[in-house]
Each structure stands twice: as structure tokens, then as C-alpha cells.
C-alpha atoms as a PDB file:
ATOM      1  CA  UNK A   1       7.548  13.440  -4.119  1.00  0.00           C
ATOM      2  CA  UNK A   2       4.944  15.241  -3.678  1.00  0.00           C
ATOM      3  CA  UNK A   3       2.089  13.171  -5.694  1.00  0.00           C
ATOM      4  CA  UNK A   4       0.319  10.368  -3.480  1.00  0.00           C
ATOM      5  CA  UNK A   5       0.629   6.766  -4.641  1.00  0.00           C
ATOM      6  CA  UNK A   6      -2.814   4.883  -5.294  1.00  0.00           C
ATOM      7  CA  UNK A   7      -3.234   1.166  -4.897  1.00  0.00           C
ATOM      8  CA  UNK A   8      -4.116  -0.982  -7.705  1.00  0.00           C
ATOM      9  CA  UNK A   9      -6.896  -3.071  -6.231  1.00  0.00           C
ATOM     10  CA  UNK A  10      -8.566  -3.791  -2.492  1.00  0.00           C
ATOM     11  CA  UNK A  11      -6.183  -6.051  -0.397  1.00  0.00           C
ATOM     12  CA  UNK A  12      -9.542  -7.796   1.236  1.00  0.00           C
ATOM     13  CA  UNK A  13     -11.807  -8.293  -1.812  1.00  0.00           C
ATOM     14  CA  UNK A  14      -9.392  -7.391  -5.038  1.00  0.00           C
ATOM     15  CA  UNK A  15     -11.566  -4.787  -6.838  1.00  0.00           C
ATOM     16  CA  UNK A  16     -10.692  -1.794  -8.336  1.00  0.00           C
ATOM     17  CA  UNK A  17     -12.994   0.694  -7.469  1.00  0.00           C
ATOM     18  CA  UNK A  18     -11.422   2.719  -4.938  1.00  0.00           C
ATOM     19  CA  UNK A  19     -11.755   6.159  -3.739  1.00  0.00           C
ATOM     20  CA  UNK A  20      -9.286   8.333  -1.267  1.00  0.00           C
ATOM     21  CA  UNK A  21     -11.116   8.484   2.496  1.00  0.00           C
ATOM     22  CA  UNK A  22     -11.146  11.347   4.084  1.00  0.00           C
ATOM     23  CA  UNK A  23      -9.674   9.935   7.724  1.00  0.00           C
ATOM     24  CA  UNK A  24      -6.012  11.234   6.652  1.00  0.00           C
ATOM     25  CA  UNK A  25      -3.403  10.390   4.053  1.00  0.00           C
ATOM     26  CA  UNK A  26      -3.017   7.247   2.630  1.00  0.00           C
ATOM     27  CA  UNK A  27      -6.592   6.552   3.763  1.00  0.00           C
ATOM     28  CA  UNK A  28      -9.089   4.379   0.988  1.00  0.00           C
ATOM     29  CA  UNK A  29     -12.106   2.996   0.826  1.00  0.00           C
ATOM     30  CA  UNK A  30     -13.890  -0.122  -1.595  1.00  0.00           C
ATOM     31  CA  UNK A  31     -16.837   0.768  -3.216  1.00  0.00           C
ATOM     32  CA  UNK A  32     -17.258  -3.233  -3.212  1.00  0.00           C
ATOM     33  CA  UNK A  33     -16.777  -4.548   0.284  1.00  0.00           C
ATOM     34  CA  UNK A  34     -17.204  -1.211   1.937  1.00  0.00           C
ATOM     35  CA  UNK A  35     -13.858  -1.354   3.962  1.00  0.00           C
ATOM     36  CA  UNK A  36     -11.651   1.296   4.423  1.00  0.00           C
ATOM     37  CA  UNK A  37      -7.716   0.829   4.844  1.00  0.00           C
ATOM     38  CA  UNK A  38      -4.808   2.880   5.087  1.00  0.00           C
ATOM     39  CA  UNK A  39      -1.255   2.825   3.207  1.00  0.00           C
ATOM     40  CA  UNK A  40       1.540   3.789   4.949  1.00  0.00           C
ATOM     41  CA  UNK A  41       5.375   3.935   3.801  1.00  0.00           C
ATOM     42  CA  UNK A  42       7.673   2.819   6.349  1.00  0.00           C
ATOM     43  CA  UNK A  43      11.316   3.198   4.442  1.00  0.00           C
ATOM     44  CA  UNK A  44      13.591   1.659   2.119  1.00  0.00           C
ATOM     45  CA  UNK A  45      15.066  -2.120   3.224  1.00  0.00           C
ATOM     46  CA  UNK A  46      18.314  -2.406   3.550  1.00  0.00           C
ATOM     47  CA  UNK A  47      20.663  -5.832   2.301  1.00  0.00           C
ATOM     48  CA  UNK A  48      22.360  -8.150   4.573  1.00  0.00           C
ATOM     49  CA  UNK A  49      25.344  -9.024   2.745  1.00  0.00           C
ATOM     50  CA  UNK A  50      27.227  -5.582   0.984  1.00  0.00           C
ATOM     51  CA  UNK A  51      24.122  -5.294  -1.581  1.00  0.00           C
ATOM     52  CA  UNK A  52      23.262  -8.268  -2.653  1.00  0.00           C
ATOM     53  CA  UNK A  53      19.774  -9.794  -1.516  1.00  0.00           C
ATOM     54  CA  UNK A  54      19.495 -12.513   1.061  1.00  0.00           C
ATOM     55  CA  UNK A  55      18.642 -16.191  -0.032  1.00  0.00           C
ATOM     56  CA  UNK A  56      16.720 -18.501   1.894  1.00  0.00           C
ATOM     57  CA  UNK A  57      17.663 -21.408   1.682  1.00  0.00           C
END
């Protein structure tokens, strides 16, 4: 893969007018609230029970 993923939308305020920030990869900022956040992948989850997903009961 080698095109970055973009969020949707701010996770604090929920706009859409985002822009890439130039701390590192997966670094954004919100033209709106003025925060900056970073995105991070961490890995695929694996299931419990022989893949099929876990139910809470």
C-alpha cells in the first residue's frame, strides 16, 4: 500500500476540512477547532473462536 489513508471528518469537532500536518505520517490538522491528531495503524484483530466473531452477551 503505498497511498496514505485520510480520515473522513475531525474525531473532536466532526468537520471535514482537514489538511495533512507536517509533524510525520498520519499527522492532521482541523481547519475548524485548530487541533492536530495523528492516525496510526496498529494491525489486523484476530477472532477468538476459529473465525467467527465474539458475542457479548
Amino acid at each position: 500500500m503505498s497511498e496514505r489513508a485520510a480520515p473522513f471528518y475531525c474525531p473532536y469537532c466532526g468537520d471535514e476540512d482537514l489538511r495533512p500536518n507536517e509533524t510525520g505520517h498520519g499527522a492532521w490538522e482541523c481547519a475548524a477547532c485548530r487541533r492536530a491528531f495523528q492516525l496510526k495503524f496498529l494491525g489486523l484483530l484476530s477472532t477468538a473462536n476459529g473465525g467467527q466473531a465474539h458475542e457479548r452477551a
